[in-house]
N, C-alpha and C. Protein backbone atom coordinates (compact mmCIF):
# COMPACT_ATOMS: atom_id res chain seq x y z
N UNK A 1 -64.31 10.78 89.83
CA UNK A 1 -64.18 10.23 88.49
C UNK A 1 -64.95 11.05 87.48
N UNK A 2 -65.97 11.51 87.95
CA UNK A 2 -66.85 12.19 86.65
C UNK A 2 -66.24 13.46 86.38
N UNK A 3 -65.56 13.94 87.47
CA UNK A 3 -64.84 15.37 87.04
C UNK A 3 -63.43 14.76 86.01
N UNK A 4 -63.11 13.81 86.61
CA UNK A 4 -62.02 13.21 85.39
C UNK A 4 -62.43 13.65 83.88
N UNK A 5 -63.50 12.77 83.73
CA UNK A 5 -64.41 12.28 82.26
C UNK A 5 -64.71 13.76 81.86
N UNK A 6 -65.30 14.91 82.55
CA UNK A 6 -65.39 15.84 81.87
C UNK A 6 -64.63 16.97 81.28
N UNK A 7 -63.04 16.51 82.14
CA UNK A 7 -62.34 17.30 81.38
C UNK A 7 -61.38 16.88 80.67
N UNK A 8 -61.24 15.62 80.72
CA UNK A 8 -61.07 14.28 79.49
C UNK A 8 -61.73 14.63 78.16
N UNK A 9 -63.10 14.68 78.43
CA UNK A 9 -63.74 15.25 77.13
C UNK A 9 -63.62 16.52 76.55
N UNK A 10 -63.37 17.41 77.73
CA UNK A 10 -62.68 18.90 77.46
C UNK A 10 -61.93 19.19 76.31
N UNK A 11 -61.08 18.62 77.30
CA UNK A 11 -59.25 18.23 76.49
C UNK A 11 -59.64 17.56 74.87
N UNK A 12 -60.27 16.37 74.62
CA UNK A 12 -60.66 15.99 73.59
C UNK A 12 -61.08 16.52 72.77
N UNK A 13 -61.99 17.62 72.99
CA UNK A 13 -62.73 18.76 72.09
C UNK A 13 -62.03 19.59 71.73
N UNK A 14 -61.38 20.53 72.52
CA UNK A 14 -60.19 21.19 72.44
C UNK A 14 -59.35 21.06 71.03
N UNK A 15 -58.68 19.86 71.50
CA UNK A 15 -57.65 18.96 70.23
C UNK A 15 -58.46 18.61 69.14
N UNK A 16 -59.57 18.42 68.96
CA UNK A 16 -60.31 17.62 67.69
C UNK A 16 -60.01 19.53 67.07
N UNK A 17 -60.44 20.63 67.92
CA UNK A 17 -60.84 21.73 67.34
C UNK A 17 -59.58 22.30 66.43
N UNK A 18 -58.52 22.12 67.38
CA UNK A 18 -57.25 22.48 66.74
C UNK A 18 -56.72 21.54 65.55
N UNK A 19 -57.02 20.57 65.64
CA UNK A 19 -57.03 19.90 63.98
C UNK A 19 -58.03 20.23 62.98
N UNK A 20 -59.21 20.12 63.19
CA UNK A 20 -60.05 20.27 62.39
C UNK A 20 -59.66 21.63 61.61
N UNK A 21 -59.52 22.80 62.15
CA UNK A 21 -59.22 24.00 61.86
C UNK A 21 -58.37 24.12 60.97
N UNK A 22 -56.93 23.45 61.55
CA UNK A 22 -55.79 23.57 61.00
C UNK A 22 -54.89 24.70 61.93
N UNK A 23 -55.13 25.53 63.06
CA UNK A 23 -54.67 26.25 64.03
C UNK A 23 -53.41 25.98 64.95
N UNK A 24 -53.00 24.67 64.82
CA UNK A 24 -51.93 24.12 65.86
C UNK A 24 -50.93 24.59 64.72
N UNK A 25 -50.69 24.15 63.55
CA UNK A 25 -49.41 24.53 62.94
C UNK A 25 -49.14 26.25 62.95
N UNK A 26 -50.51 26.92 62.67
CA UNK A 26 -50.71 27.91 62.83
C UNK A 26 -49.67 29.04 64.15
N UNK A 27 -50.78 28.23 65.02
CA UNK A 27 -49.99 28.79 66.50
C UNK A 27 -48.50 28.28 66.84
N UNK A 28 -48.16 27.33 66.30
CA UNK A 28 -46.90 27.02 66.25
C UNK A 28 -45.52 28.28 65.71
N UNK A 29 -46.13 28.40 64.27
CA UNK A 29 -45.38 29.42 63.98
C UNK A 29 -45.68 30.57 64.60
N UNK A 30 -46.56 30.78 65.08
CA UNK A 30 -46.38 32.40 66.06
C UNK A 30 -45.54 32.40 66.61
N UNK A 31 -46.04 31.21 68.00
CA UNK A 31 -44.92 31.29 68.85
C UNK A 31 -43.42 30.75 67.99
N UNK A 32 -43.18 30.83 67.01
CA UNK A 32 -41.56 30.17 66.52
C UNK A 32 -41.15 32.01 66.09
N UNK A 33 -42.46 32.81 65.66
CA UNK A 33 -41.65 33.92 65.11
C UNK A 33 -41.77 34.88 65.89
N UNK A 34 -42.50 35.16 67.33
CA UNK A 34 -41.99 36.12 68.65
C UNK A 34 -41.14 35.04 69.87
N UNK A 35 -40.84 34.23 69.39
CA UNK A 35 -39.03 33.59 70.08
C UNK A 35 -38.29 34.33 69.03
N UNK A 36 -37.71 34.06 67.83
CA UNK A 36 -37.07 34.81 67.01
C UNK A 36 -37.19 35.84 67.09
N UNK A 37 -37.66 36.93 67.36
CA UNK A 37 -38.15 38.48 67.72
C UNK A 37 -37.40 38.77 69.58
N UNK A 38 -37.33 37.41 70.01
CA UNK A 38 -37.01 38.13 71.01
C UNK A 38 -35.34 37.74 71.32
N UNK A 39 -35.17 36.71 70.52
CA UNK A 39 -33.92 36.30 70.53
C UNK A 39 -33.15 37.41 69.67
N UNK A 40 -33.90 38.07 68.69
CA UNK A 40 -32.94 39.23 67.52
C UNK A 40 -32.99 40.53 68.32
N UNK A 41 -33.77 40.71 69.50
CA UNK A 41 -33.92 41.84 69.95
C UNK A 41 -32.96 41.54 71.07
N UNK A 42 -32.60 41.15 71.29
CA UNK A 42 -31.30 40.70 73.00
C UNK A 42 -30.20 41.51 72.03
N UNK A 43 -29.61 41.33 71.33
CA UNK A 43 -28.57 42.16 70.69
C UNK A 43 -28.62 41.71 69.35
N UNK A 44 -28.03 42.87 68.39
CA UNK A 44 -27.93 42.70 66.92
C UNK A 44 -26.38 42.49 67.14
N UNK A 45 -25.98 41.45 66.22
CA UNK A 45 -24.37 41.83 66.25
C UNK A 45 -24.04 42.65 65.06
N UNK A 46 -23.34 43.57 64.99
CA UNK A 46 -22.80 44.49 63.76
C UNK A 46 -21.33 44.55 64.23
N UNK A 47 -21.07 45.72 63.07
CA UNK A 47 -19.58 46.08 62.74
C UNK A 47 -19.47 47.57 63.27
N UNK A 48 -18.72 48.36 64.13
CA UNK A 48 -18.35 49.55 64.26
C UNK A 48 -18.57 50.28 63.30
N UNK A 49 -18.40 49.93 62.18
CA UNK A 49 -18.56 50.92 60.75
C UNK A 49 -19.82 51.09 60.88
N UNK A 50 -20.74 49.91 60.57
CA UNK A 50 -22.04 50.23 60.22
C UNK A 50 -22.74 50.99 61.29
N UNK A 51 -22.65 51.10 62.60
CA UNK A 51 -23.00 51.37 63.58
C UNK A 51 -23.20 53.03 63.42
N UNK A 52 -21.42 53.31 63.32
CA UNK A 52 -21.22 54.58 62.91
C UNK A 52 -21.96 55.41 61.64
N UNK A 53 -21.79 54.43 60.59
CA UNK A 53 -22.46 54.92 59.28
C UNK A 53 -23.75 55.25 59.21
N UNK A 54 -24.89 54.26 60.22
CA UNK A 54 -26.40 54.43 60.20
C UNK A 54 -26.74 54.40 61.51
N UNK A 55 -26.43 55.33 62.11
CA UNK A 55 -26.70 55.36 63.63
C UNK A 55 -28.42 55.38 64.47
N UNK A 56 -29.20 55.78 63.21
CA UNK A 56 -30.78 55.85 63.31
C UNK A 56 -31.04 54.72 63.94
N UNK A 57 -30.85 53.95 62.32
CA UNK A 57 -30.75 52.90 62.76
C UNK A 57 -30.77 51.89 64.01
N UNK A 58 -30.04 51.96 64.89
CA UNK A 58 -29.67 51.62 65.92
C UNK A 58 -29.91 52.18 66.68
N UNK A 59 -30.52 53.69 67.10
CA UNK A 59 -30.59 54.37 68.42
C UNK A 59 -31.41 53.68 69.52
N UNK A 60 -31.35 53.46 70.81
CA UNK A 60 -32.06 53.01 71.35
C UNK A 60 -31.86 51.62 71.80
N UNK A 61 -31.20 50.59 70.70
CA UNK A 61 -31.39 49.20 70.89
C UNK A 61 -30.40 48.73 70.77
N UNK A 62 -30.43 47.31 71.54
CA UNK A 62 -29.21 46.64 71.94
C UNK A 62 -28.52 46.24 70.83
N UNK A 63 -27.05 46.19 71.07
CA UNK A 63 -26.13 45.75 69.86
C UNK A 63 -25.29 45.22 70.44
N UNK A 64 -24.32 44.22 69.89
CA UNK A 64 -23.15 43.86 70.11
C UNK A 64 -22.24 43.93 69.30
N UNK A 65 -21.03 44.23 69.54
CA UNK A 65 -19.68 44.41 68.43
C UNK A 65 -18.58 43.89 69.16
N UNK A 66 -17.53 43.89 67.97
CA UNK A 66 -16.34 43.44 68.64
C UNK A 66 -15.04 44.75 68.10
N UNK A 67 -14.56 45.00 69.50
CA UNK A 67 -13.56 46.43 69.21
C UNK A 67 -12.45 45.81 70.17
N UNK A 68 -10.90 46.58 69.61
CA UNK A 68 -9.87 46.68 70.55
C UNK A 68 -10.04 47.87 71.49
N UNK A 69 -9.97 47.73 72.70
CA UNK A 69 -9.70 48.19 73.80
C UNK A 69 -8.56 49.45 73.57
N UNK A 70 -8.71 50.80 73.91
CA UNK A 70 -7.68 51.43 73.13
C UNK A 70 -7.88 52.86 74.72
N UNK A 71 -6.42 53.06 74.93
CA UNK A 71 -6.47 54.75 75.40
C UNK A 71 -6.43 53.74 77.01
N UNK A 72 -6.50 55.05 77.88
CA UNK A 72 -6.90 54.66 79.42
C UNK A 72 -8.44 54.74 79.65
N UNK A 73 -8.93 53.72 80.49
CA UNK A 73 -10.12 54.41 81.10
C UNK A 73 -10.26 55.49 82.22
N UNK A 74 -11.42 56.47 82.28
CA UNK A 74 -11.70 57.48 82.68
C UNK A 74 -12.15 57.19 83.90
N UNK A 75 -11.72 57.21 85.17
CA UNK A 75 -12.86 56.63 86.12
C UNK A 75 -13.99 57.61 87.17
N UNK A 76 -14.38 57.37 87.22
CA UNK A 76 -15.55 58.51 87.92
C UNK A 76 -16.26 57.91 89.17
N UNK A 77 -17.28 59.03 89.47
CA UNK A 77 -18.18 58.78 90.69
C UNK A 77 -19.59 57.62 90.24
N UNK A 78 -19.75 58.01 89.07
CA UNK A 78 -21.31 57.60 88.57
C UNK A 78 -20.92 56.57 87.47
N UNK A 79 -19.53 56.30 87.34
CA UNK A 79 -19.24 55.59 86.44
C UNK A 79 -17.87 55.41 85.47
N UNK A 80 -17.38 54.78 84.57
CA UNK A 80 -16.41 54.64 83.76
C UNK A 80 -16.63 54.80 82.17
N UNK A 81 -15.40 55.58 81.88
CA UNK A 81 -15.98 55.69 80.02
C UNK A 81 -14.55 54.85 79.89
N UNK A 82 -14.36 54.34 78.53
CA UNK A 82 -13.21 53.71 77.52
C UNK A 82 -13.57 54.22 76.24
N UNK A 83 -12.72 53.86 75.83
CA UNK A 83 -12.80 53.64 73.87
C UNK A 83 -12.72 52.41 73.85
N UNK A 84 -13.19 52.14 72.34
CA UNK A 84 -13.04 51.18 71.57
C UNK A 84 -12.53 51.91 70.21
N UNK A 85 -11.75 50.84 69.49
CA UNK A 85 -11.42 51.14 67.98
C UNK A 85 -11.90 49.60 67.53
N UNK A 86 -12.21 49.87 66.01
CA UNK A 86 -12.31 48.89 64.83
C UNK A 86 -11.48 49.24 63.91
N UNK A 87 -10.95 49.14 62.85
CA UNK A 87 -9.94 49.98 61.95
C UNK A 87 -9.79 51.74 62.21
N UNK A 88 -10.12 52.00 61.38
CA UNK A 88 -10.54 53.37 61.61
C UNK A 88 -11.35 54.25 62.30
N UNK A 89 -12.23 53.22 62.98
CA UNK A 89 -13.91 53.83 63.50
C UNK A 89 -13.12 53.85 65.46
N UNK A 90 -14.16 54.76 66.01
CA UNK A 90 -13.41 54.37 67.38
C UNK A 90 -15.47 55.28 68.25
N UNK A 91 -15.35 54.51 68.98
CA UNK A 91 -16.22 55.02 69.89
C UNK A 91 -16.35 54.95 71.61
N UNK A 92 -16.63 55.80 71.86
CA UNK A 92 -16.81 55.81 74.13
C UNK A 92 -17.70 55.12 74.30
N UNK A 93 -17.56 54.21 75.33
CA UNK A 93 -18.26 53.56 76.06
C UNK A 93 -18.30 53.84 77.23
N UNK A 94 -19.70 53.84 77.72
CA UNK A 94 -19.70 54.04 79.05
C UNK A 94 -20.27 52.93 79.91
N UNK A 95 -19.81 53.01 81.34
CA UNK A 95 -20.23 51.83 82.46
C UNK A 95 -20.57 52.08 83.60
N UNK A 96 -21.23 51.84 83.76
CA UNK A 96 -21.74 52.41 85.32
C UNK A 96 -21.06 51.43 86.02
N UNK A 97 -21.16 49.83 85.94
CA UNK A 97 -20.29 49.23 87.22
C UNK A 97 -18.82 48.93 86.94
N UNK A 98 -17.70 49.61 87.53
CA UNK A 98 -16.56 49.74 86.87
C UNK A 98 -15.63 48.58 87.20
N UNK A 99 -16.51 47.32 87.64
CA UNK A 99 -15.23 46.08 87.42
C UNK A 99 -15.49 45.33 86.51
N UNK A 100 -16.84 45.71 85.63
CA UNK A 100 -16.83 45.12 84.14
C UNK A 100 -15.43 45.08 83.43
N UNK A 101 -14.83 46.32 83.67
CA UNK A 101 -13.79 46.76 83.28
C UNK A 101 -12.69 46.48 83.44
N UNK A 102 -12.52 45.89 84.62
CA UNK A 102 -11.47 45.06 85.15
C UNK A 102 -10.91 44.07 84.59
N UNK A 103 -11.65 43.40 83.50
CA UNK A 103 -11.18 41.74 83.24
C UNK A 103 -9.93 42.30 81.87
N UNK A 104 -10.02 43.84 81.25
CA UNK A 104 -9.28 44.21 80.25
C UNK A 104 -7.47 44.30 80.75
N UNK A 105 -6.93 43.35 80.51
CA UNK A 105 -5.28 43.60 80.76
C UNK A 105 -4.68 44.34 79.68
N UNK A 106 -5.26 44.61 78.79
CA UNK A 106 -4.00 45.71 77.53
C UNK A 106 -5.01 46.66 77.33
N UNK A 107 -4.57 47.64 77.27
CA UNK A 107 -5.17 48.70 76.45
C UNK A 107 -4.29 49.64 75.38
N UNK A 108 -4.80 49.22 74.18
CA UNK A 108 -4.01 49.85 72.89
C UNK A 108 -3.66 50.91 73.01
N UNK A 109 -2.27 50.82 72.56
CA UNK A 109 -1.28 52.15 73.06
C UNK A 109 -0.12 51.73 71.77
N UNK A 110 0.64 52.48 71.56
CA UNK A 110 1.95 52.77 71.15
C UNK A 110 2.87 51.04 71.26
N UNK A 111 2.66 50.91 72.49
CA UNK A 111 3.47 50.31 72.78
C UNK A 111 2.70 48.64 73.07
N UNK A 112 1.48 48.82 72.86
CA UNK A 112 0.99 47.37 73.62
C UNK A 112 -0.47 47.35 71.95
N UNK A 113 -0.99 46.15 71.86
CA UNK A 113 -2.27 46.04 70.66
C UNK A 113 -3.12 45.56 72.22
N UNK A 114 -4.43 46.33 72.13
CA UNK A 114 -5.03 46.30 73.21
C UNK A 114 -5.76 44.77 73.17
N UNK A 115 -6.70 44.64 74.36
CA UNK A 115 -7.37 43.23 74.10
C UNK A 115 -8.31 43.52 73.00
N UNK A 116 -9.19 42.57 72.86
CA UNK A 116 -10.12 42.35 71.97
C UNK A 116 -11.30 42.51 72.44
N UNK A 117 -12.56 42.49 72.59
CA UNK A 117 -13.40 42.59 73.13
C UNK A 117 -14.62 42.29 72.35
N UNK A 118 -15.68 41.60 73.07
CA UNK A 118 -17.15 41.73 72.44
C UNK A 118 -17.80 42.55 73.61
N UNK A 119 -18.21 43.60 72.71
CA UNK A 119 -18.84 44.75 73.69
C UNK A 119 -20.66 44.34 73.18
N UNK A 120 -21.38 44.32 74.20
CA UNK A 120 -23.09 44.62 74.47
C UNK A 120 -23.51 45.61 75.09
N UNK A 121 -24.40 46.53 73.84
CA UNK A 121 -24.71 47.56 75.15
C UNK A 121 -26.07 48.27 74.49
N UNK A 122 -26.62 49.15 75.15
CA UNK A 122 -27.60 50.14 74.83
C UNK A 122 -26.79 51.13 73.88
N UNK A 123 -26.85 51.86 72.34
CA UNK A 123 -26.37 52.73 71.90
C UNK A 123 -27.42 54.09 71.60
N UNK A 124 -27.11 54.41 71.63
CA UNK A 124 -27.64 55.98 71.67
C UNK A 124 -26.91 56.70 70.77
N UNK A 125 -27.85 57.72 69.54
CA UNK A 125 -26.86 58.63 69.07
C UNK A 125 -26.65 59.66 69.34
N UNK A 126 -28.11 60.21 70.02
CA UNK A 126 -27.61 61.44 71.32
C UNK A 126 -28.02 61.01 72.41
N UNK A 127 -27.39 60.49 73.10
CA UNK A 127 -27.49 60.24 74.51
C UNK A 127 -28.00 61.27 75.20
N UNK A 128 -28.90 61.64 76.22
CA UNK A 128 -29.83 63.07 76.68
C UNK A 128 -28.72 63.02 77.80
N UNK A 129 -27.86 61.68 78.92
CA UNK A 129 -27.14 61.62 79.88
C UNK A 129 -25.86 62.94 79.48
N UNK A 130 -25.11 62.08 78.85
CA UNK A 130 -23.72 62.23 78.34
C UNK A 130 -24.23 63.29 77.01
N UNK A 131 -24.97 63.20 76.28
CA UNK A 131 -24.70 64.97 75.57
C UNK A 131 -24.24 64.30 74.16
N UNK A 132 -24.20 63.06 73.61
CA UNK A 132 -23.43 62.61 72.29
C UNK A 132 -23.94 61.56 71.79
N UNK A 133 -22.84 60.53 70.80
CA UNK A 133 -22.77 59.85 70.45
C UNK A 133 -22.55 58.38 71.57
N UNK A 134 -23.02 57.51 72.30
CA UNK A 134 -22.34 56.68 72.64
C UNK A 134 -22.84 55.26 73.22
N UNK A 135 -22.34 54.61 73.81
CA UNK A 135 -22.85 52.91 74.13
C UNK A 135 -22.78 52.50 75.28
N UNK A 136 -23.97 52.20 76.38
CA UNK A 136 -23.90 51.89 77.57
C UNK A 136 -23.90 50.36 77.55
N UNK A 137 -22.67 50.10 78.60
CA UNK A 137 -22.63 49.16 78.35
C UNK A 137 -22.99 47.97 79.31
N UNK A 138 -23.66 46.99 79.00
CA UNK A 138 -24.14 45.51 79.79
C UNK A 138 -23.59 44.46 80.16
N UNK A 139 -22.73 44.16 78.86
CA UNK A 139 -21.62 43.34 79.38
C UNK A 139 -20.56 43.15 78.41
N UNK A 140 -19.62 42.78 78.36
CA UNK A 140 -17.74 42.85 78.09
C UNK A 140 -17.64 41.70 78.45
N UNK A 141 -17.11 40.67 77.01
CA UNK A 141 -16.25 39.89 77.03
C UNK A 141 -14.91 39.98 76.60
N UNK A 142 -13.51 39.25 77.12
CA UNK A 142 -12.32 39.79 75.96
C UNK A 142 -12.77 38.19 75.54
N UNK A 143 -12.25 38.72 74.02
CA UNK A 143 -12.30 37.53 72.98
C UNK A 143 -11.06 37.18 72.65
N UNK A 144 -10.01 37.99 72.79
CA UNK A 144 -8.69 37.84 72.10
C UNK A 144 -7.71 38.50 73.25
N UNK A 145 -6.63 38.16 74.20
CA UNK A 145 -5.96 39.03 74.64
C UNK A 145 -4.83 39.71 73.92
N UNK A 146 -4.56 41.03 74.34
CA UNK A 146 -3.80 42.03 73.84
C UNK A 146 -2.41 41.31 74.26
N UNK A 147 -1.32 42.10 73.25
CA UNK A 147 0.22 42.09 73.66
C UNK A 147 1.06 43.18 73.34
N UNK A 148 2.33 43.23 74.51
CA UNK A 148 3.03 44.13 73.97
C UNK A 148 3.65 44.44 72.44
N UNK A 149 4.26 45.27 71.91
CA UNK A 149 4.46 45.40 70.46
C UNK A 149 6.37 46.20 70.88
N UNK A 150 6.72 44.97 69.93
CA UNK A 150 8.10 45.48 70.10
C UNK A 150 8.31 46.24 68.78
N UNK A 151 8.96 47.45 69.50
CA UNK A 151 9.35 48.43 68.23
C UNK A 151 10.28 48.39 67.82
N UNK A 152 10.73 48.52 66.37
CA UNK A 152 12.08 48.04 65.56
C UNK A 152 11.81 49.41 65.06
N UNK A 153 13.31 49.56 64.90
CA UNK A 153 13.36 50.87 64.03
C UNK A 153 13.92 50.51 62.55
N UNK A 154 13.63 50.82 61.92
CA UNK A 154 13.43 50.29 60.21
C UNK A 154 15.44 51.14 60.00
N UNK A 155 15.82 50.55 59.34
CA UNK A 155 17.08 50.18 59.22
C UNK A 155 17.54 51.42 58.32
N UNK A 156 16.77 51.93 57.08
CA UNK A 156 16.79 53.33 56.99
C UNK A 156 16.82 54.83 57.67
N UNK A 157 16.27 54.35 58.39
CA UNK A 157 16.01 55.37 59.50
C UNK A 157 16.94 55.48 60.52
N UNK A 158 17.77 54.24 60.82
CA UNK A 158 19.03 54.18 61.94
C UNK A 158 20.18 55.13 60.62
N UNK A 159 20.40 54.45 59.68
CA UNK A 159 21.21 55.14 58.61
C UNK A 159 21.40 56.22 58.49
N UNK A 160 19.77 56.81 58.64
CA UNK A 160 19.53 58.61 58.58
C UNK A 160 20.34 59.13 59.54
N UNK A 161 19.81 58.32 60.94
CA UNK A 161 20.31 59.19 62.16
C UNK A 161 21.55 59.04 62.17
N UNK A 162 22.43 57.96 61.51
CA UNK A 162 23.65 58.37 62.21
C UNK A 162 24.18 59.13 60.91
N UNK A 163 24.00 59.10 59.91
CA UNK A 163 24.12 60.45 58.50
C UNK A 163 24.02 61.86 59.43
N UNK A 164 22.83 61.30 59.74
CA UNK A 164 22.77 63.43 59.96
C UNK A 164 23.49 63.71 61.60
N UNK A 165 24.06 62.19 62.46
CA UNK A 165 24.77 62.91 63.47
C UNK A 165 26.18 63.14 62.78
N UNK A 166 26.41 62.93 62.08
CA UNK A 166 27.79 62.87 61.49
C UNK A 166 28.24 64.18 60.79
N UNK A 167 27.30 64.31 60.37
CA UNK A 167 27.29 65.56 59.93
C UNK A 167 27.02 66.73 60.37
N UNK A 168 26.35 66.90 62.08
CA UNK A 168 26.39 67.97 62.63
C UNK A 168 27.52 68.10 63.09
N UNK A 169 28.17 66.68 63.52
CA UNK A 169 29.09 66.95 64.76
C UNK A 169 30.21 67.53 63.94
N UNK A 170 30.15 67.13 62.48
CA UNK A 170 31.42 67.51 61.52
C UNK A 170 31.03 69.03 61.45
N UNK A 171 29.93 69.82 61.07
CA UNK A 171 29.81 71.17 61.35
C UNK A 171 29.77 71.70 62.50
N UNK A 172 29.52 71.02 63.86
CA UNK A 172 29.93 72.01 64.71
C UNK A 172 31.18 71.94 65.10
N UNK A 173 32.25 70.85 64.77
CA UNK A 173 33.48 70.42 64.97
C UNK A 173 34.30 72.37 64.40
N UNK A 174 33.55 72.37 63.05
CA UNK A 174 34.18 73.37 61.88
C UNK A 174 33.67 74.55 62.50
N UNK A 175 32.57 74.75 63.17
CA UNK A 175 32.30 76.13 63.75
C UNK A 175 33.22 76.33 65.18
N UNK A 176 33.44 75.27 65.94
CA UNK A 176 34.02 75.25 67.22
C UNK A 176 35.73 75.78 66.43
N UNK A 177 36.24 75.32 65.55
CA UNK A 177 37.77 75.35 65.64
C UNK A 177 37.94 76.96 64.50
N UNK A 178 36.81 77.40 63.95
CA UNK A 178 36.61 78.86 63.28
C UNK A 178 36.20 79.83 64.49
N UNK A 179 35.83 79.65 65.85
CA UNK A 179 35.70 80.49 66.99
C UNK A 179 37.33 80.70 67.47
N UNK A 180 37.52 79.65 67.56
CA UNK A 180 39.29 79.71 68.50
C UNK A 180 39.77 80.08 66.98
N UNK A 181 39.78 80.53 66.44
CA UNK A 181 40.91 80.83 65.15
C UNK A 181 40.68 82.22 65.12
N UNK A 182 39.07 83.03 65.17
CA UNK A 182 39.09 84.43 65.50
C UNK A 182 39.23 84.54 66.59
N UNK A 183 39.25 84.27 67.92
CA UNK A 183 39.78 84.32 69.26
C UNK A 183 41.42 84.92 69.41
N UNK A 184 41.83 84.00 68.74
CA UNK A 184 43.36 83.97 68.42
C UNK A 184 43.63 85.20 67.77
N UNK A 185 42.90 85.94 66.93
CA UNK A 185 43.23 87.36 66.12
C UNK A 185 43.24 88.74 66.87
């Protein structure tokens, strides 16, 4: 019991100290602003543009973005590269475990709008590995799946082609029957 009482009174002193002071709200916000520090440091989310535009910025530390899936992936011994595109912006990603990669069913092409993706990764603007610009990556979600893209040919353009077959076949029709006419001489 007396070891109770003395750290009963411990504890009591303790707490009187942290009020009296004013230190508990204090220490409160510490710990509220290295949680926030570590929650902003797990990944920044940005935009491909900005990424691209201020790459300093970013060297070194985790980011997340969201890109279409675009091109084939590369597959290797030590690992897998892809692209990503955002409008205009497009960057390689690389992976060391290559069934991250697996969960992607489209990859933007001609013929298909690739998936969507939220990419997380380490970015680097010179990578010392790979020699460049690029983003190792941690983990790949698709956010949006890709689909094929049916191609129409714009109705001008069918017009053209059959204009200008019409018109070869009518000139070579006129060169074919001007051969047999000097033949004939």
């Amino acid at each position: 019991m007396n070891t109770d009482k003395i750290l009963n009174n411990s504890f009591c002193r303790c707490t009187q100290i942290w009020k009296d002071k004013g230190a508990l709200p204090f220490f409160i916000l510490i710990l509220t602003f290295l949680f926030s520090l570590a929650v902003y440091a797990e990944a920044q989310t940005i935009n491909l543009k900005s990424l691209i535009a201020k790459p300093e910025t970013y060297d070194g530390k985790m980011v997340s973005f969201e890109a279409e899936a675009i091109g084939d992936p590369l597959r290797g011994k030590k690992g897998s590269w892809f692209n990503v595109q955002s409008g205009e912006y497009n960057m390689g990603i690389f992976v060391k475990n290559q069934s991250i990669i697996n969960s992607i069913n489209y990859w933007g092409n001609y013929k298909e709008r690739g998936d969507l993706i939220k990419i997380k990764g380490i970015f680097y603007k010179n990578c010392s590995v790979h020699g460049g610009r690029d983003l190792h990556l941690v983990d790949l979600e698709v956010v949006e799946k890709g689909k094929k893209i049916k191609l129409k040919v714009a109705d001008g353009k069918k017009r053209f082609a059959l204009f200008s077959f019409v018109i070869f076949l009518t000139l070579g029709s006129i060169y074919l029957i001007k051969i047999r006419l000097w033949q004939q001489k």
